[in-house]
C-alpha atoms as a PDB file:
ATOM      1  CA  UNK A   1    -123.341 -32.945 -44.862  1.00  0.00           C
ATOM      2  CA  UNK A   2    -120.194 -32.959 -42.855  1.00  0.00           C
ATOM      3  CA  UNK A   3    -117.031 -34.449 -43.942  1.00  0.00           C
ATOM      4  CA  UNK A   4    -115.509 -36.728 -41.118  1.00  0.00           C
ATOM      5  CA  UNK A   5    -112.531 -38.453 -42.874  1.00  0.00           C
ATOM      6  CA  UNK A   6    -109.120 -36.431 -43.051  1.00  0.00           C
ATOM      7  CA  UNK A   7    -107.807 -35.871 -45.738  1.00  0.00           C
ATOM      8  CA  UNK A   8    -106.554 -38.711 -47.896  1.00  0.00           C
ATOM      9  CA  UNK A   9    -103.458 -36.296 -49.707  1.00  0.00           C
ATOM     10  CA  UNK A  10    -101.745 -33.181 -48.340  1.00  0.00           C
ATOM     11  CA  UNK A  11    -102.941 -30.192 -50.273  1.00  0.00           C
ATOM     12  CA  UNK A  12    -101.238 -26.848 -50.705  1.00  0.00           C
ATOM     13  CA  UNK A  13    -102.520 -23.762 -51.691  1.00  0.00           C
ATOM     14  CA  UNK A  14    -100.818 -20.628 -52.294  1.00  0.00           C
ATOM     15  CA  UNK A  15    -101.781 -17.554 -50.379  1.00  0.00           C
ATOM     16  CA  UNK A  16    -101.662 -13.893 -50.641  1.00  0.00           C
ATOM     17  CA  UNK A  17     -99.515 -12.237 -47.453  1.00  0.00           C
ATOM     18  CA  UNK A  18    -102.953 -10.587 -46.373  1.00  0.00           C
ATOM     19  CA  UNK A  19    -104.727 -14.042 -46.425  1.00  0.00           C
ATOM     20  CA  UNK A  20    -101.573 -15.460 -44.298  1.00  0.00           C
ATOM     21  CA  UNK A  21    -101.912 -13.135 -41.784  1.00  0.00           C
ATOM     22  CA  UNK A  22    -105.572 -13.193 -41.570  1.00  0.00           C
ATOM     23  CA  UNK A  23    -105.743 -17.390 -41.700  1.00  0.00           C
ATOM     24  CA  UNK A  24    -102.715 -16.877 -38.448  1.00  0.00           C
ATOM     25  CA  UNK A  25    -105.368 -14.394 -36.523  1.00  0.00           C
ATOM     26  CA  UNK A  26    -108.118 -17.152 -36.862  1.00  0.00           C
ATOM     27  CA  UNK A  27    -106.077 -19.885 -35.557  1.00  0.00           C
ATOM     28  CA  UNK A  28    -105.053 -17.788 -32.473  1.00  0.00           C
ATOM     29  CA  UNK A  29    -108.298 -17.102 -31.718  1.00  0.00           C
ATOM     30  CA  UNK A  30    -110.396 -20.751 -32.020  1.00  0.00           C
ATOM     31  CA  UNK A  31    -113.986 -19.077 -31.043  1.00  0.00           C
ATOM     32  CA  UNK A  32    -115.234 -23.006 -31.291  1.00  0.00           C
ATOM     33  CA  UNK A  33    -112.248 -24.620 -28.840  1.00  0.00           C
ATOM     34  CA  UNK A  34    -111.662 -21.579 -26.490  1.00  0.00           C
ATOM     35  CA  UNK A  35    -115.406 -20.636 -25.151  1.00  0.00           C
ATOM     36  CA  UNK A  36    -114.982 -17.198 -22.720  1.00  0.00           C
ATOM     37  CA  UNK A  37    -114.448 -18.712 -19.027  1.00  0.00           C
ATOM     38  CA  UNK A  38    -117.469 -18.835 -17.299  1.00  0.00           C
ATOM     39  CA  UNK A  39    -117.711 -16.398 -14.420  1.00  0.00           C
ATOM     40  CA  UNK A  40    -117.756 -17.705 -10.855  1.00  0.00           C
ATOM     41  CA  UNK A  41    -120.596 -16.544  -8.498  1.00  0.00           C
ATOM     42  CA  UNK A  42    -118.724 -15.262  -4.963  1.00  0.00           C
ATOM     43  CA  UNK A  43    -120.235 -18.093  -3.191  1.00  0.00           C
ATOM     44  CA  UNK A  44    -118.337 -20.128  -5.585  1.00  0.00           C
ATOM     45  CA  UNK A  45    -115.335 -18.427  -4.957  1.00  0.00           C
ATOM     46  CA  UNK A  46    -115.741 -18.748  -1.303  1.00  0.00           C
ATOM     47  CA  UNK A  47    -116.007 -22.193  -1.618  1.00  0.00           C
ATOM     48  CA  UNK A  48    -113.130 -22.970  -3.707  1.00  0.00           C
ATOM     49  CA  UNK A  49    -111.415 -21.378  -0.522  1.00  0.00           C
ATOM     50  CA  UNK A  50    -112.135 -22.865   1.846  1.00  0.00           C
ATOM     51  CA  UNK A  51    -111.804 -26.102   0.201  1.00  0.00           C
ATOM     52  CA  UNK A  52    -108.086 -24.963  -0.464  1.00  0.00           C
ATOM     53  CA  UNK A  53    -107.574 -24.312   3.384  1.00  0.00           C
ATOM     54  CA  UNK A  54    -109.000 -27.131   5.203  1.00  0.00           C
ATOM     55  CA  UNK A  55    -109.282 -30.044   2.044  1.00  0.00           C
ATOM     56  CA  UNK A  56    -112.369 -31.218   0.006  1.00  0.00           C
END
């Protein structure tokens, strides 16, 4: 079961330097909002070319 309400009250919780540091390297990273970039075939790059030249 997944929660979808926020949170009705701010909590705080205290944390040990390592656990800082660690919780900061997670949020840089977001696995789940920053999927790797998909890689573009060369006839997709071609395209995106020429559409920059002479228009879409």
């Amino acid at each position: 079961m997944f929660m979808t309400q926020k949170p009705s009250r701010t909590v705080q919780a205290t944390l040990l330097p390592e656990e800082y540091e660690m919780l900061q390297d997670l949020r840089q990273k977001k696995p789940a909002r920053n999927p790797p970039p998909k890689r573009m075939s060369s006839g997709d790059r071609i395209a995106d070319k020429v559409a920059a030249t002479v228009g879409s």
